[in-house]
C-alpha atoms as a PDB file:
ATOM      1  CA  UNK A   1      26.375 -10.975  34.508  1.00  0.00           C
ATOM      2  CA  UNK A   2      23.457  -9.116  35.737  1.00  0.00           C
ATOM      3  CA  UNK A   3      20.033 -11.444  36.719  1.00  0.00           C
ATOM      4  CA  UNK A   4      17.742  -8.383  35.376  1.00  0.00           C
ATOM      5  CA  UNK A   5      17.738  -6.217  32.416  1.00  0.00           C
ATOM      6  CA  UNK A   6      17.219  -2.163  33.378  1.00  0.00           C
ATOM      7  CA  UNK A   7      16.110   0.574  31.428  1.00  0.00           C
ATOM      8  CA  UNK A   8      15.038   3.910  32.960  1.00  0.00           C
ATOM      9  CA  UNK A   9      13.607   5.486  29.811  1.00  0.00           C
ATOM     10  CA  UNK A  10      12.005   3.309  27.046  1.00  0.00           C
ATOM     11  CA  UNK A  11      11.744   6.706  25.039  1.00  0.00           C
ATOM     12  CA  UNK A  12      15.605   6.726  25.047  1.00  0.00           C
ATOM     13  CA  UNK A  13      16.116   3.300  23.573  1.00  0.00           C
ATOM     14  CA  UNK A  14      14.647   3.892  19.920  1.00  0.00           C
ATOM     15  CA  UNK A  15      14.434   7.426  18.793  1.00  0.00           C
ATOM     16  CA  UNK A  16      11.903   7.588  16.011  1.00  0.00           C
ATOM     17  CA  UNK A  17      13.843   7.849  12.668  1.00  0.00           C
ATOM     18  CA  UNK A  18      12.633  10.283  10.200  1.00  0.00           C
ATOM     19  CA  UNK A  19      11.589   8.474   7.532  1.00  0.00           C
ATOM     20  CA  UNK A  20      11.220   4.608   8.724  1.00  0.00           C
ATOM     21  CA  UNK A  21      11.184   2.153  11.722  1.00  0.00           C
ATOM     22  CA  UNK A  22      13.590   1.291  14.046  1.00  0.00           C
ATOM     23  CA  UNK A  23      13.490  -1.705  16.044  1.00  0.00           C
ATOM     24  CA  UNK A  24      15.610  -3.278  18.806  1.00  0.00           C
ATOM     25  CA  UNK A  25      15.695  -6.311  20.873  1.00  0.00           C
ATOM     26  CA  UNK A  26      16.078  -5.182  24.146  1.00  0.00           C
ATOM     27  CA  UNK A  27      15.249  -8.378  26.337  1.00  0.00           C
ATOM     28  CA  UNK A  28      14.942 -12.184  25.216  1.00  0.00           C
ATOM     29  CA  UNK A  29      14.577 -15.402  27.768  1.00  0.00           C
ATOM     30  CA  UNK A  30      12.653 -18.526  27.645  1.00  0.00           C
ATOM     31  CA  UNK A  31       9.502 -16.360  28.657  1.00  0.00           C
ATOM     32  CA  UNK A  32       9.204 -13.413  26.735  1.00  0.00           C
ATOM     33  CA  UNK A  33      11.093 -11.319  24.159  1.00  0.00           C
ATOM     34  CA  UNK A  34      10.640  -7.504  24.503  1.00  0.00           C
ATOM     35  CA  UNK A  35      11.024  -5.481  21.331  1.00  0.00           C
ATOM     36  CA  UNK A  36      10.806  -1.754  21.459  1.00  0.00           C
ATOM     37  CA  UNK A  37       9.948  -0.319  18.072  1.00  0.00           C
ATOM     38  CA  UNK A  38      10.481   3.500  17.038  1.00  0.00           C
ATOM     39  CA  UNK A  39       8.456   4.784  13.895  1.00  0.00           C
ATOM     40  CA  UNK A  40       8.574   7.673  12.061  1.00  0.00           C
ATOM     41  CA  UNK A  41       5.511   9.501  11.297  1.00  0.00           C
ATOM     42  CA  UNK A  42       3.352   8.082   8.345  1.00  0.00           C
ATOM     43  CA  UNK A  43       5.468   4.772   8.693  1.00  0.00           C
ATOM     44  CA  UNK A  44       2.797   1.687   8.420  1.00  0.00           C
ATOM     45  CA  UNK A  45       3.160  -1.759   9.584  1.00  0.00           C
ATOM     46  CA  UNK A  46       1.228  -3.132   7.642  1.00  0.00           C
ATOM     47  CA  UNK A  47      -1.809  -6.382   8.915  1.00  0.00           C
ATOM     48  CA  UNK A  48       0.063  -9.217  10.274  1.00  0.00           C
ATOM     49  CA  UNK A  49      -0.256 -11.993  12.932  1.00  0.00           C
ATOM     50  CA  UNK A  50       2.265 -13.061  15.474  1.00  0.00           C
ATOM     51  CA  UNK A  51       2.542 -16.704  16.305  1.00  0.00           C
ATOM     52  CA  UNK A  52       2.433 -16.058  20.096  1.00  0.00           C
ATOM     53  CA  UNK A  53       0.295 -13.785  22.280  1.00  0.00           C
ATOM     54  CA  UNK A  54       1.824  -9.966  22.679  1.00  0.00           C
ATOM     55  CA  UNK A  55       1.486  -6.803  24.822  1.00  0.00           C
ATOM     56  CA  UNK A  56       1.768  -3.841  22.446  1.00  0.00           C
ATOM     57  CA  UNK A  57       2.417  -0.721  25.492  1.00  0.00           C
ATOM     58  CA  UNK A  58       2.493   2.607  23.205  1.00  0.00           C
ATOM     59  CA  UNK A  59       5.237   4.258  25.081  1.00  0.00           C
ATOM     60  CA  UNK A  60       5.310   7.894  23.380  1.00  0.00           C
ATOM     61  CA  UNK A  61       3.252   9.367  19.947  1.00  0.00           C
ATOM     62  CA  UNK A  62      -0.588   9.040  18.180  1.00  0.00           C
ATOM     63  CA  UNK A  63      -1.257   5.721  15.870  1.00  0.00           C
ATOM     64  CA  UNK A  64      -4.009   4.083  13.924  1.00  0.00           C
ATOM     65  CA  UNK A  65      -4.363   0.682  15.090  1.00  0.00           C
ATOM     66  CA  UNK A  66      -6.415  -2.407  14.006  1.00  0.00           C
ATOM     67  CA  UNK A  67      -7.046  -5.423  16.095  1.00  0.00           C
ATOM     68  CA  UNK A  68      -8.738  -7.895  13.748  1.00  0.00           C
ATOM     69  CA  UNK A  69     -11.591  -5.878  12.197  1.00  0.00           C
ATOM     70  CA  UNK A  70     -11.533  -2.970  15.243  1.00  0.00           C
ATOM     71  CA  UNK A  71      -9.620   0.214  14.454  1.00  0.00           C
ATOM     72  CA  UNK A  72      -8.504   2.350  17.639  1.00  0.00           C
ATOM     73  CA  UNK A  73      -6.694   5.655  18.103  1.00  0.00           C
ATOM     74  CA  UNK A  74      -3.439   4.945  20.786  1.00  0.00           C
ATOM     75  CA  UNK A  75      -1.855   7.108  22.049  1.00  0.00           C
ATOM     76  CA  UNK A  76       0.904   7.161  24.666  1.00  0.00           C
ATOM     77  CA  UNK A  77      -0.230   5.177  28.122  1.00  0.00           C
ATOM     78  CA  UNK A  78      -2.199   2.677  25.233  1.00  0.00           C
ATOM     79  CA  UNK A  79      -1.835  -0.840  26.322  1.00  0.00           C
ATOM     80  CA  UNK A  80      -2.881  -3.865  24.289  1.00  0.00           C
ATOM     81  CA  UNK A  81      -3.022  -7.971  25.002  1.00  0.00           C
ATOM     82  CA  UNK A  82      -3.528  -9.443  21.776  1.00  0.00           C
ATOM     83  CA  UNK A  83      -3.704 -13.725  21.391  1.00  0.00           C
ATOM     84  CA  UNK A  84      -1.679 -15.162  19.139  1.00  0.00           C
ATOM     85  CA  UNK A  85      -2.784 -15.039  15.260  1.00  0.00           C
ATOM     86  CA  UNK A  86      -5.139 -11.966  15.581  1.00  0.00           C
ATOM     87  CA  UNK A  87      -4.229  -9.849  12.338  1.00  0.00           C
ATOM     88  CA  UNK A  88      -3.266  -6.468  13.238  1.00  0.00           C
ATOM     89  CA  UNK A  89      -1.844  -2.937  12.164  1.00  0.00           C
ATOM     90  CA  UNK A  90       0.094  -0.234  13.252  1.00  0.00           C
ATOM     91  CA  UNK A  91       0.046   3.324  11.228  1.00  0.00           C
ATOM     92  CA  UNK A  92       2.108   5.990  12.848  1.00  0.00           C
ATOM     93  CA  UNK A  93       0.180   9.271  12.734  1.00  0.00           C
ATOM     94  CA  UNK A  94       3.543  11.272  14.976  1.00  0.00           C
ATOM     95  CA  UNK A  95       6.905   9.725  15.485  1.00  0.00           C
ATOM     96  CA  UNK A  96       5.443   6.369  17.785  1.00  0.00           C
ATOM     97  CA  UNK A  97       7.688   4.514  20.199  1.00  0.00           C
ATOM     98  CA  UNK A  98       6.106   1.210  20.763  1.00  0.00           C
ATOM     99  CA  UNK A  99       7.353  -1.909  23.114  1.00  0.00           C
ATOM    100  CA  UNK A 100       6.206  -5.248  22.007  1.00  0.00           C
ATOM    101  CA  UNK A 101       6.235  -7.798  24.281  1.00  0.00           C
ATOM    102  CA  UNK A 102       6.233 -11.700  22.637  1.00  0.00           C
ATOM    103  CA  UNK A 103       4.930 -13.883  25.413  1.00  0.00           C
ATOM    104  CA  UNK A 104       6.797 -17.474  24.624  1.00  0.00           C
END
């Protein structure tokens, strides 16, 4: 079994459906669980919070995003540490790939 999880193209690993969002686990330990999300333009996740603090790295595509009561434009190269329990949002103005990172 390998000691380190590889991927040469995040893009690659969750092509933006159509019409919805995709989402795969593609790491988990005792440290962190990375999720890498693909959305289809106009899809919404709507406000939530996340128990634990997260890295949201926008990976490919044009959102609307709100951090608690701050809306933002990201775009691809956006990067994001966010403490646990801040309500946010993620509206997909393109097709978005987005990697979530759970910090345990």
């Amino acid at each position: 079994m390998s000691q380190y999880s590889l991927f040469l193209d995040l893009a690659e690993e969750a092509q933006p459906p159509a019409d919805g969002i995709l989402s795969r686990t593609l790491h988990e330990d005792d440290k962190v669980k990375a999720v890498i999300f693909g959305f289809g333009a106009g899809q919404e996740l709507s406000e939530h919070t996340a128990s634990k603090p997260a890295i949201l790295q926008f990976v490919k595509g044009e959102a609307s995003l709100t951090l608690g009561t701050d809306s933002v434009e990201a775009t691809s190269g956006t990067w994001v540490h966010m403490p646990a329990k801040l309500p946010h949002s993620v509206k997909a103005k393109t097709p978005v790939i987005l990697l979530l990172l759970l910090l345990k």
